[in-house]
Protein backbone atom coordinates (compact mmCIF):
# COMPACT_ATOMS: atom_id res chain seq x y z
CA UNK A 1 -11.30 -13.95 -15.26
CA UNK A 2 -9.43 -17.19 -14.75
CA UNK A 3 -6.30 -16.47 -13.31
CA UNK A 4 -3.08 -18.34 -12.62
CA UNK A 5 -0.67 -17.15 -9.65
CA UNK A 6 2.54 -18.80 -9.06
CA UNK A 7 3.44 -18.22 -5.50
CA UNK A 8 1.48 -18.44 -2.08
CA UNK A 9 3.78 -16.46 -0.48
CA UNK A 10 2.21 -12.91 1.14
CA UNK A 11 2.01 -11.74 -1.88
CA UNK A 12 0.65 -14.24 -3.64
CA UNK A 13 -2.06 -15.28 -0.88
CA UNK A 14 -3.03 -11.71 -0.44
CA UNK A 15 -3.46 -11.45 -4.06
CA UNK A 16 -5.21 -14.66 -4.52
CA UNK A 17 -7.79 -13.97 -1.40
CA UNK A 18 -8.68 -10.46 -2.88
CA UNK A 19 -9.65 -11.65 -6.16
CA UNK A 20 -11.34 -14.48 -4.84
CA UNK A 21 -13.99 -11.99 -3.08
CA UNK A 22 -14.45 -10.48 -6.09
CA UNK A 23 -15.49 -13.91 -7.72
CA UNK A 24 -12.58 -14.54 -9.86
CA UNK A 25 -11.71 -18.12 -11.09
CA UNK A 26 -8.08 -18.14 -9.27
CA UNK A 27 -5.57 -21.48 -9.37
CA UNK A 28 -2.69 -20.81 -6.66
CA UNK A 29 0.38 -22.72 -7.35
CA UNK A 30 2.97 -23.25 -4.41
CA UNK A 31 5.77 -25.74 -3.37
CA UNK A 32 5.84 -25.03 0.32
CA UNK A 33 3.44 -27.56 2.33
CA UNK A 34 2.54 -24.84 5.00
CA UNK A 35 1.57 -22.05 2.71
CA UNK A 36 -0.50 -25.08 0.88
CA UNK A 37 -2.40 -25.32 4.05
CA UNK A 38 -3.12 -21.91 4.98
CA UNK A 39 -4.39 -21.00 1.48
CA UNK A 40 -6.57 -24.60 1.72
CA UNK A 41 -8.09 -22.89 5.00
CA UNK A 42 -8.73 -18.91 3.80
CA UNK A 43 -8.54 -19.07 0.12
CA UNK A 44 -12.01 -19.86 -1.90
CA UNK A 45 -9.31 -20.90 -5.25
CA UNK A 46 -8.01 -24.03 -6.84
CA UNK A 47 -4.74 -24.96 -4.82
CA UNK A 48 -2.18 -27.18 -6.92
CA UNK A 49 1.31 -28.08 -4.92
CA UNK A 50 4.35 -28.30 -6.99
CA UNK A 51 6.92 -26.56 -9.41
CA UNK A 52 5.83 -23.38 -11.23
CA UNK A 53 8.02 -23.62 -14.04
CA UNK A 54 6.53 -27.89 -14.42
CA UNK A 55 4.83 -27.86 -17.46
CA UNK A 56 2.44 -31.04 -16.22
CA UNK A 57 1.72 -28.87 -13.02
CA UNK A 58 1.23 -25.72 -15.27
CA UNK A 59 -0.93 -27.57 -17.65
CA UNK A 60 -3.12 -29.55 -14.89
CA UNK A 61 -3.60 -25.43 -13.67
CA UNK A 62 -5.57 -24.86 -16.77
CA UNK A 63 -2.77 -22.17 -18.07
CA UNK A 64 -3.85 -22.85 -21.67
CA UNK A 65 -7.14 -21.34 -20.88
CA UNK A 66 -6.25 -18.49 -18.39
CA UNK A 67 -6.74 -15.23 -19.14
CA UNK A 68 -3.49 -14.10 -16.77
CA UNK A 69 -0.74 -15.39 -15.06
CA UNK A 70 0.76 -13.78 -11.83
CA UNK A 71 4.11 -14.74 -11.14
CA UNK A 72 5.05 -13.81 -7.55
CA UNK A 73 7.35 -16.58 -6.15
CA UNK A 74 10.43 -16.10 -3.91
CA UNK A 75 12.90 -16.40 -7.39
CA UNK A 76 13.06 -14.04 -9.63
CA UNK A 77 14.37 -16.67 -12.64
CA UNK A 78 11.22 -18.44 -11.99
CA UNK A 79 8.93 -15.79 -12.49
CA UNK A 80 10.50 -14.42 -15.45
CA UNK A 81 10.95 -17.96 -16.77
CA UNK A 82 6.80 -18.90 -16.17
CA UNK A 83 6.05 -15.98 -17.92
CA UNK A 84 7.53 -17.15 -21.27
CA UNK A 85 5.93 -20.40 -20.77
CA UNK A 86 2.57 -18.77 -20.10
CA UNK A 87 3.45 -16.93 -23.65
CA UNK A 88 4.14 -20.09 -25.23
CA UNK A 89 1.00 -21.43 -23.94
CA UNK A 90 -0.73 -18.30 -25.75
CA UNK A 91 -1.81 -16.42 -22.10
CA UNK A 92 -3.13 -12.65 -22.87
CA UNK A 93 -1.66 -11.09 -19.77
CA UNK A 94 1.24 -11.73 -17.67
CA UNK A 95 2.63 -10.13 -14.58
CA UNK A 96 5.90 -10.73 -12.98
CA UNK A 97 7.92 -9.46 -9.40
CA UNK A 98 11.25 -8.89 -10.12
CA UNK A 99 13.58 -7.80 -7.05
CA UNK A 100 16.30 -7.29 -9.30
CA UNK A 101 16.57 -3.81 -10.21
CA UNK A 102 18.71 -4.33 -13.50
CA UNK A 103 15.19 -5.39 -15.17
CA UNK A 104 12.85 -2.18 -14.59
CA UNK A 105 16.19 0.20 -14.94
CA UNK A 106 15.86 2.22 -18.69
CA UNK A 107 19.03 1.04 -19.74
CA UNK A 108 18.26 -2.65 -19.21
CA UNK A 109 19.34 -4.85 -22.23
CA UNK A 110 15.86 -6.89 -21.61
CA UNK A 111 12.77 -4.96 -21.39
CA UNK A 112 9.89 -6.08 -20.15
CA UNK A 113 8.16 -6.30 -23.53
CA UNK A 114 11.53 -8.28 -24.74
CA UNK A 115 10.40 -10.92 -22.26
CA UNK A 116 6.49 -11.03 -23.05
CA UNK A 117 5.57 -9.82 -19.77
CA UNK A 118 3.12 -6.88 -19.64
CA UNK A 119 4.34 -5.73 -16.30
CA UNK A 120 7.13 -6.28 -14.14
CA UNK A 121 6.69 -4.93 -10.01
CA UNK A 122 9.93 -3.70 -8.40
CA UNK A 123 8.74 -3.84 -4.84
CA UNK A 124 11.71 -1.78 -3.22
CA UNK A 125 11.34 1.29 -5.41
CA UNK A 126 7.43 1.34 -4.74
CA UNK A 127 8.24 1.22 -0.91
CA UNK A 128 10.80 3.75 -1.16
CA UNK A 129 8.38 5.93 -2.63
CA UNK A 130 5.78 5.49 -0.19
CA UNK A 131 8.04 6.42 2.72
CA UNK A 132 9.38 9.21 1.30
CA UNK A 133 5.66 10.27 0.83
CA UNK A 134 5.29 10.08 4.56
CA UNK A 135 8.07 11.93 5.82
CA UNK A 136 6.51 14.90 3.96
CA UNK A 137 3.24 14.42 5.98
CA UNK A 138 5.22 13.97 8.83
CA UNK A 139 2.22 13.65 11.49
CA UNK A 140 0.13 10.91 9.27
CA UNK A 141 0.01 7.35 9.36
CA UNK A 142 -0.86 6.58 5.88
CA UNK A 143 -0.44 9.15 2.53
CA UNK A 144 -2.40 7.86 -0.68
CA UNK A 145 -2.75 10.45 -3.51
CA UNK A 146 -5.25 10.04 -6.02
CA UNK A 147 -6.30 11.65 -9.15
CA UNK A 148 -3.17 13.18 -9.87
CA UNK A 149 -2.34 14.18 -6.48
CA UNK A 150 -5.26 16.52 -6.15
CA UNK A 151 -7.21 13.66 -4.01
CA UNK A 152 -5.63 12.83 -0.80
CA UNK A 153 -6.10 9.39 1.91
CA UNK A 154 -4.62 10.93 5.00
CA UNK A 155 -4.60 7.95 7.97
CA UNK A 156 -3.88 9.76 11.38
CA UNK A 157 -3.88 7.99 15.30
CA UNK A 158 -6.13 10.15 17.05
CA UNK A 159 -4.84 10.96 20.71
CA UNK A 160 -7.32 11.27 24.08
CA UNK A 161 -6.73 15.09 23.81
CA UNK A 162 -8.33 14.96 20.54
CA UNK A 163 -10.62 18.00 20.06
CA UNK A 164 -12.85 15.84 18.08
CA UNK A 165 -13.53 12.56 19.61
CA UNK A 166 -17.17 11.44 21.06
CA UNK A 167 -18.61 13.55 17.53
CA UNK A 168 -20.61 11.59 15.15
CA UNK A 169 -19.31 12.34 11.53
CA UNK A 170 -22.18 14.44 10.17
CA UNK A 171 -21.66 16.91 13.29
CA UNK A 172 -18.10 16.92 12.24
CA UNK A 173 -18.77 17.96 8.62
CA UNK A 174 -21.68 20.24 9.38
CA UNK A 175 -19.50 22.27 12.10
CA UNK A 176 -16.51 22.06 9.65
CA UNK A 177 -18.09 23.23 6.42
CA UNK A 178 -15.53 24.97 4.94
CA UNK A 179 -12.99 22.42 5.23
CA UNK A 180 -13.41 19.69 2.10
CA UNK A 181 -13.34 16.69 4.07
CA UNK A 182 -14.82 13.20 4.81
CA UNK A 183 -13.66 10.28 6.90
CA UNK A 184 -13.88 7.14 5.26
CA UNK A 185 -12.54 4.50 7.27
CA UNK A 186 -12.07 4.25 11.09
CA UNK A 187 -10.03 1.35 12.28
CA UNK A 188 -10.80 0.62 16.19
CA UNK A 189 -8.42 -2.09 17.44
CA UNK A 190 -8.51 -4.76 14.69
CA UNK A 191 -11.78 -3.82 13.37
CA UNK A 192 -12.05 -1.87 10.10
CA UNK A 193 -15.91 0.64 10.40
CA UNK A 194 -17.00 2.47 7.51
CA UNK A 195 -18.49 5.26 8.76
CA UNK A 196 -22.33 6.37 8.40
CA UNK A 197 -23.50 9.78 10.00
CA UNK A 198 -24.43 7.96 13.62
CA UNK A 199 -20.88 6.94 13.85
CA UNK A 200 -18.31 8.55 16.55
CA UNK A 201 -14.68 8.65 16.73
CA UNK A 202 -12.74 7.47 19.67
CA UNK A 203 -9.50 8.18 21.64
CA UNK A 204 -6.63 5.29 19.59
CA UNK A 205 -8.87 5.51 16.44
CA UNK A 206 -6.58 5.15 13.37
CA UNK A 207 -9.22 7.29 11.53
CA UNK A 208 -8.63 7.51 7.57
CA UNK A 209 -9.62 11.45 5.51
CA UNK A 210 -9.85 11.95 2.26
CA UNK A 211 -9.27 15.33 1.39
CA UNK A 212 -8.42 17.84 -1.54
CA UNK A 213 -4.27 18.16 -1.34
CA UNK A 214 -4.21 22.05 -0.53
CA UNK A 215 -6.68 20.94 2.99
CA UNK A 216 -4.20 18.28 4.32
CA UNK A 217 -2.47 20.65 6.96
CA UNK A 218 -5.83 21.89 7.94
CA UNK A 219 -7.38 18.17 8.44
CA UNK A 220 -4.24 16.83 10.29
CA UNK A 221 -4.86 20.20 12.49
CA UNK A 222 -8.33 19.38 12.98
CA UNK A 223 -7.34 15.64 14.14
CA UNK A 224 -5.45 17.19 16.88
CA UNK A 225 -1.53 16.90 15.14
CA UNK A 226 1.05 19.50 13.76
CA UNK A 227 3.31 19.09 10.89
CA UNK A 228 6.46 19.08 12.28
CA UNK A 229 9.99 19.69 10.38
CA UNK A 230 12.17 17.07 8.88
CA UNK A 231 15.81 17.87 8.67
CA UNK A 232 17.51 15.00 10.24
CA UNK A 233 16.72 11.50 9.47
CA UNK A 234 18.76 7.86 10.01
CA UNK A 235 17.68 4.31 8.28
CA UNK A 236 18.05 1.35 9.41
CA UNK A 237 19.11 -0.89 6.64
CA UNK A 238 20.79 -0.63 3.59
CA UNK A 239 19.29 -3.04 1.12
CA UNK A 240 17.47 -1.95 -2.04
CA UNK A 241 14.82 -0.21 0.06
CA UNK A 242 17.01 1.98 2.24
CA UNK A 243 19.84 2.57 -0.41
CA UNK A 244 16.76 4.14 -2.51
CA UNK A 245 15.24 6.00 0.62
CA UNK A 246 18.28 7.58 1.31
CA UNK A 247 19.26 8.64 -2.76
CA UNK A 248 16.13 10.17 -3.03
CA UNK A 249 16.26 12.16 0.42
CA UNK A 250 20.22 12.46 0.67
CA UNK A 251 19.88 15.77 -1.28
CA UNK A 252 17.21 18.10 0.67
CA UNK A 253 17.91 16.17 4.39
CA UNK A 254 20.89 15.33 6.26
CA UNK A 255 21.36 11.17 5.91
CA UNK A 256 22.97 8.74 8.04
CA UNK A 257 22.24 5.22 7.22
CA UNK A 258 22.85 2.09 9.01
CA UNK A 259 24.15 -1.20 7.64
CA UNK A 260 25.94 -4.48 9.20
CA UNK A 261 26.71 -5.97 6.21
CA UNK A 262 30.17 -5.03 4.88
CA UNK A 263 29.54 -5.17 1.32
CA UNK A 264 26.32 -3.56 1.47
CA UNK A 265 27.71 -0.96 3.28
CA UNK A 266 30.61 -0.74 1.02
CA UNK A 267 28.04 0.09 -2.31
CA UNK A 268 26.45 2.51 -0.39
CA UNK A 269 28.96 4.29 0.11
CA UNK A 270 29.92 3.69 -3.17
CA UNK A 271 26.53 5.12 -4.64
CA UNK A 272 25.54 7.60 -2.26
CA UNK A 273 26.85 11.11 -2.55
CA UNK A 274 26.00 12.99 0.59
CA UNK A 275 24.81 10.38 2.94
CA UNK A 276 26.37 9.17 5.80
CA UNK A 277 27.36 5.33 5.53
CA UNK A 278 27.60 3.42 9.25
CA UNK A 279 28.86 0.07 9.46
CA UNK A 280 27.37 -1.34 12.29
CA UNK A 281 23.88 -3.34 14.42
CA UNK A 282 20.71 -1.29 14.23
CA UNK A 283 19.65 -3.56 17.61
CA UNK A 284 22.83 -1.97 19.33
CA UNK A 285 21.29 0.93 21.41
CA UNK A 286 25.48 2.13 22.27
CA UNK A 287 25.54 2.45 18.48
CA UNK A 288 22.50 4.60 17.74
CA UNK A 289 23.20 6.61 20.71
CA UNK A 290 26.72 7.10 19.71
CA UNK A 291 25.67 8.33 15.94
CA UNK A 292 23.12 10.88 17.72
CA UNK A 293 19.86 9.21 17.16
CA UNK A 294 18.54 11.62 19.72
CA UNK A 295 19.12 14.61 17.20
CA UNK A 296 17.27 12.31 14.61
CA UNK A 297 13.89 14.24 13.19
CA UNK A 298 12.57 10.39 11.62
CA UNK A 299 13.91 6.64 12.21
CA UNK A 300 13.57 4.67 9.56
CA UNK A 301 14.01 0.75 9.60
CA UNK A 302 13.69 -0.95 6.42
CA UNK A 303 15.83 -4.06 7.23
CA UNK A 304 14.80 -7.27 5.71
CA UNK A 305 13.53 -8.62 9.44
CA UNK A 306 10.06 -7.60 10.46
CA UNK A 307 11.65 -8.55 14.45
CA UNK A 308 15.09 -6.35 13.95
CA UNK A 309 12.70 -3.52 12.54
CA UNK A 310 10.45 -3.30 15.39
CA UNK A 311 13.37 -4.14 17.74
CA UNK A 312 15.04 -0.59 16.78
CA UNK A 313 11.64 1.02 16.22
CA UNK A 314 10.85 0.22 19.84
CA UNK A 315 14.37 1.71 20.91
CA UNK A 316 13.99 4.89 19.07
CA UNK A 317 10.89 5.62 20.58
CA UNK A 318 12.57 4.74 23.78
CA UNK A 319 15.26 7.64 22.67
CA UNK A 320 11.96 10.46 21.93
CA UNK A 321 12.77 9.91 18.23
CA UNK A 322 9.68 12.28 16.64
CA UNK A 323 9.03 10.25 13.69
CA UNK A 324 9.19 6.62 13.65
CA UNK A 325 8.26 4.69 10.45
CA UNK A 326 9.14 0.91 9.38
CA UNK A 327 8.86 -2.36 7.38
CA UNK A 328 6.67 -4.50 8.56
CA UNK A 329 5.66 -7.48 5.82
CA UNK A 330 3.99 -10.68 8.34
CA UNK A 331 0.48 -9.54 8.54
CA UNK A 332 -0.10 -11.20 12.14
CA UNK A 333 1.99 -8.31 13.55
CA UNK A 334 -0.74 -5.25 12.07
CA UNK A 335 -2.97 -5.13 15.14
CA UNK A 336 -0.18 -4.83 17.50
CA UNK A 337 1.84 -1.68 15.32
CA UNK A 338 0.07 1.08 16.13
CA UNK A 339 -0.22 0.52 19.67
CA UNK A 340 4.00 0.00 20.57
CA UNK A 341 4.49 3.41 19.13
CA UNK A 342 5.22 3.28 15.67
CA UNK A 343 3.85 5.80 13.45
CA UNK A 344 3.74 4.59 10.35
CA UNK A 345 4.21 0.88 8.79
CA UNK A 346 4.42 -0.12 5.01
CA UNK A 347 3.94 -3.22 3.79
CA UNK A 348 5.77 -4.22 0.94
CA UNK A 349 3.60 -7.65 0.09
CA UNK A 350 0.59 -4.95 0.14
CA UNK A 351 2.38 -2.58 -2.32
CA UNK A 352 3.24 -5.27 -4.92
CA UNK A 353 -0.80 -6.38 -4.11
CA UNK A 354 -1.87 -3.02 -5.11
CA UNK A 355 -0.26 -2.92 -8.18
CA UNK A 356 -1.24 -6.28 -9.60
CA UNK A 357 -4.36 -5.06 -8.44
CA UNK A 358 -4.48 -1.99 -10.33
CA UNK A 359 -2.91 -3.39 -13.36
CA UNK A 360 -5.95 -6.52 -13.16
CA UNK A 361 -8.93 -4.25 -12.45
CA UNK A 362 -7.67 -1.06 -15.39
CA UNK A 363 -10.54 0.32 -17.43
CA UNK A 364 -12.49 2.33 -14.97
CA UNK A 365 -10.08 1.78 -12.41
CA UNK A 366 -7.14 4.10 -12.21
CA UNK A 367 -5.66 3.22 -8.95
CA UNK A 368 -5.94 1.01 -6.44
CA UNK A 369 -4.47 1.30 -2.41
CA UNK A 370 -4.61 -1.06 0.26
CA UNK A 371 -3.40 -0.15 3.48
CA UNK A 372 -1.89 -2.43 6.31
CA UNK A 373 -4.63 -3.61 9.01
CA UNK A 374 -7.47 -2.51 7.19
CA UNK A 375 -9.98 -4.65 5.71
CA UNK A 376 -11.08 -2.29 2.64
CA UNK A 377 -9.58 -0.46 -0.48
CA UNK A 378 -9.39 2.46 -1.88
CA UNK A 379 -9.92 2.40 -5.51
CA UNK A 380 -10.23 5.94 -7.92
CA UNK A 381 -12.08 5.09 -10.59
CA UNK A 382 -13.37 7.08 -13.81
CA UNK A 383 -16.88 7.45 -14.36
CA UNK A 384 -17.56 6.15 -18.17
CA UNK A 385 -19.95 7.86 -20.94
CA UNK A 386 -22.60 5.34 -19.96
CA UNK A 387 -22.08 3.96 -16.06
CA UNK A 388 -24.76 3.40 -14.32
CA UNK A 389 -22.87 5.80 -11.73
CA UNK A 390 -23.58 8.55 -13.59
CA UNK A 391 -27.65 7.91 -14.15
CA UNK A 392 -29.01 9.53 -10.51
CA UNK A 393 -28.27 11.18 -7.69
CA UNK A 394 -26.36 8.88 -5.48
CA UNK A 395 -29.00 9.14 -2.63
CA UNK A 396 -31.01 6.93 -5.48
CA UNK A 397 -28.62 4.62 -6.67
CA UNK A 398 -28.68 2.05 -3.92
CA UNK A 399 -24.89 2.10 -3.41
CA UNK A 400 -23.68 -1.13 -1.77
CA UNK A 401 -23.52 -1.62 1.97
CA UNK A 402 -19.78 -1.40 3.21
CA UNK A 403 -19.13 1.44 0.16
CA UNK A 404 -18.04 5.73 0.54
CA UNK A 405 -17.77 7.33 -1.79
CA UNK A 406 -14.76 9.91 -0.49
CA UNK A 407 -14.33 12.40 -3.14
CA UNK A 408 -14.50 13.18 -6.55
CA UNK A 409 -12.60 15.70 -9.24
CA UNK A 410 -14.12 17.28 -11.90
CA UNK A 411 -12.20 19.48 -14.44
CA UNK A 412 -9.21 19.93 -11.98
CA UNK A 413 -11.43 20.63 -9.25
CA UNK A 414 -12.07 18.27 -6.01
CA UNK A 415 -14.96 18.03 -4.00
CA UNK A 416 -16.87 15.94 -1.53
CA UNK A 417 -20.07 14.59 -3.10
CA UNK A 418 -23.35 14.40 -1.66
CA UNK A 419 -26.69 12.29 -1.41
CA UNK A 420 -27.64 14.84 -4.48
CA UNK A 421 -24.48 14.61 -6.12
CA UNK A 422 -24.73 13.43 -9.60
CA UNK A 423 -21.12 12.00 -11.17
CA UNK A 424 -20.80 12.83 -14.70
CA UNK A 425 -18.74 10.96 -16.99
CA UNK A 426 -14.80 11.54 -16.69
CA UNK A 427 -15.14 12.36 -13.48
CA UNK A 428 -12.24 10.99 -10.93
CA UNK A 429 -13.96 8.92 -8.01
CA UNK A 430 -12.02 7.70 -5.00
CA UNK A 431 -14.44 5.22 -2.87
CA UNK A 432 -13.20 3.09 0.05
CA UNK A 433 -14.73 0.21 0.24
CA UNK A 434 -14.45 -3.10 2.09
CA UNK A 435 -13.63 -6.51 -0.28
CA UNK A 436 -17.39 -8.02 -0.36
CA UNK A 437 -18.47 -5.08 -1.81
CA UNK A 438 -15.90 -4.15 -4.99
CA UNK A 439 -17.74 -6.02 -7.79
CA UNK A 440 -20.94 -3.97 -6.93
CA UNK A 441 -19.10 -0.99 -7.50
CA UNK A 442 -16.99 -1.81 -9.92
CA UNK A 443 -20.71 -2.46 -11.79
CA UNK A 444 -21.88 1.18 -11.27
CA UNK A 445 -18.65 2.84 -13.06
CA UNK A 446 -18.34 -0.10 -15.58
């Protein structure tokens, strides 16, 4: 597909380095001179500086020809605005982010199909979601669900206690035979392994499972963690992020939630029913202490500032907080997360990146979930009346190198396929599989 993206932002260079693996025709359009450079250096696309909304700039991009427009820049006027042009210029498909959450509530006056736009990302509300996902898997690192929730990603830190370090994975799964299970990813300092049978598991591994939903407790047993109880939980941050955290959790958990800014802190109290509102600095260890972050079950920092996140993170791991998860969105702090004690990071570039994904790659593809730090995805897929998937066993199909396949439902039921296992069409696949690789599979299901 040729493919216009406005914005070189995170989002947009993520975006735009993804699809160019996967041998898209991709022009990137930025203002900024520095994101200009780094996409020149790591981006196989067509870089253009200058105004998104330009017409001459849109129309040297080729935008009369593309097949979709991505608008992800910093302004939400000018990606809703680009997106009209791209209409007027007779594009098929067009994406826009929109941090605003007037424009994806029910009751806006402007829907999305109002505007020509076939989808519009909230980012916040997708984070929010994903967080509260985690505090109900309270010892994992990373939660995906796939096919309906019956297929789960569990990402868990393994500790040097670890029953099961120093195993290679098909000793794993041939002692643990009754447990539906298969590791899929390992990440070992900054480097992302997808695991054959030879392959052994190590003391700091951030090892990834995928698993039916009803094993989950048992597999986060077997990685050497217990589930523990949730009852008490502060955030850090009362933007759109943590004002949505805390709605959706202010109900079954006790709430407090931290906020310097007086009119921020003034809505939230506002809009919140049962959650505590403090005005005050996150960064001010008197202040948590004083607000009983000790008696805290989870910390959650969702402020706009990667730094003041990890700053308070760091602090309530100082205080024994259980549960520690934050916002982290610059990439070049990944390989350093895990290992300062933070349990669980989201990315909220990565989770606007997914979606686009998703929404570029539908047919076959049902969902699509990339997780912070590692170099692969994990993409469910349906298995069509005539894929090439669906031909042989899959110890005969040749599947690409740097390619699982992690589990598959069939008729409601999930299990973990097999060098004999022949997919039959409708199944649900979930593979995990690094970016070099994704057009080869995409091939087999197509």
């Amino acid at each position: 597909m040729y493919i216009v993206i406005i914005g070189a932002g995170e989002v947009g260079y993520n975006l735009a380095k993804m699809l160019s693996y996967e041998h898209h025709d991709i022009v990137l359009i930025e203002v900024d001179q520095d994101r200009i450079k780094r996409a020149q250096e790591h981006i196989d696309a067509q870089i253009i500086q200058g105004d998104g909304c330009s017409f001459s700039v849109l129309k040297r991009a080729g935008l009369q020809k593309a097949d979709m427009l991505v608008a992800v820049s910093n302004k939400d006027e000018i990606n809703l605005l680009v997106c009209q042009i791209a209409h007027k210029f007779g594009v098929k498909k067009k994406i826009a982010r929109v941090r605003n959450p007037e424009f994806t509530a029910p009751d806006a006056p402007l829907s999305a199909e109002d505007l020509h736009i076939d989808m519009i990302i909230h980012p916040d509300s997708e984070v929010a979601h994903a967080v509260v996902n985690l505090l109900k898997q309270s010892a994992a690192t990373d939660i995906v669900e796939f096919a309906d929730g019956g297929i789960v990603l569990v990402g868990i830190q393994l500790d040097r206690e670890c029953t099961i370090l120093r195993k290679k994975m098909l000793d794993l799964a041939g002692e643990h035979q009754e447990l539906q299970f298969r590791v899929v990813a390992i990440l070992r300092r900054d480097r992302t392994i997808i695991p054959g049978g030879d392959d052994i598991l190590m003391a700091n591994d951030r090892v990834f499972f995928m698993t039916r939903k009803e094993n989950v407790d048992e597999v986060v047993r077997l990685a050497g963690k217990e589930k523990a109880t949730v009852n008490n939980v502060m955030i850090l941050g009362g933007g759109q992020t943590g004002a949505t955290i805390a709605h959706e959790l202010e109900d079954e958990l006790n709430v407090k939630i931290i906020e310097s800014n007086v009119d921020k802190s003034d809505r939230l109290a506002e809009n919140l029913d049962r959650a505590l509102v403090i005005r005050g600095d996150g960064r001010d260890l008197n202040l948590l202490a004083l607000e009983g972050i000790i008696d805290m079950d989870a910390f959650i920092a969702v402020t706009g500032d990667d730094e003041t996140n990890i700053i308070s993170s760091l602090m309530a791991k100082h205080l024994q907080v259980p549960r520690i998860i934050s916002l982290i969105n610059k990439t070049d702090y990944t390989p350093i997360i895990p290992t300062i004690g933070i349990d669980a990071y989201i990315s909220k570039q990565m989770v606007t990146v997914d979606n686009i994904l998703k929404f570029i790659r539908r047919g076959s593809i049902v969902s699509v979930a990339s997780i912070p730090g590692i170099a692969a995805e994990a993409i469910e897929f349906i298995a069509g009346e005539h894929s090439k998937i669906t031909r042989k066993p899959l110890m005969k199909l040749g599947l690409p190198k740097g390619a699982i396949l992690g589990a598959v439902q069939r008729n409601g039921d999930v299990f973990i396929p097999v060098g004999s296992t022949v997919i039959e069409a409708g199944d649900k696949v979930v593979t995990f599989v690094i970016p070099a690789s994704i057009r080869e599979i995409e091939k087999l299901f197509n």
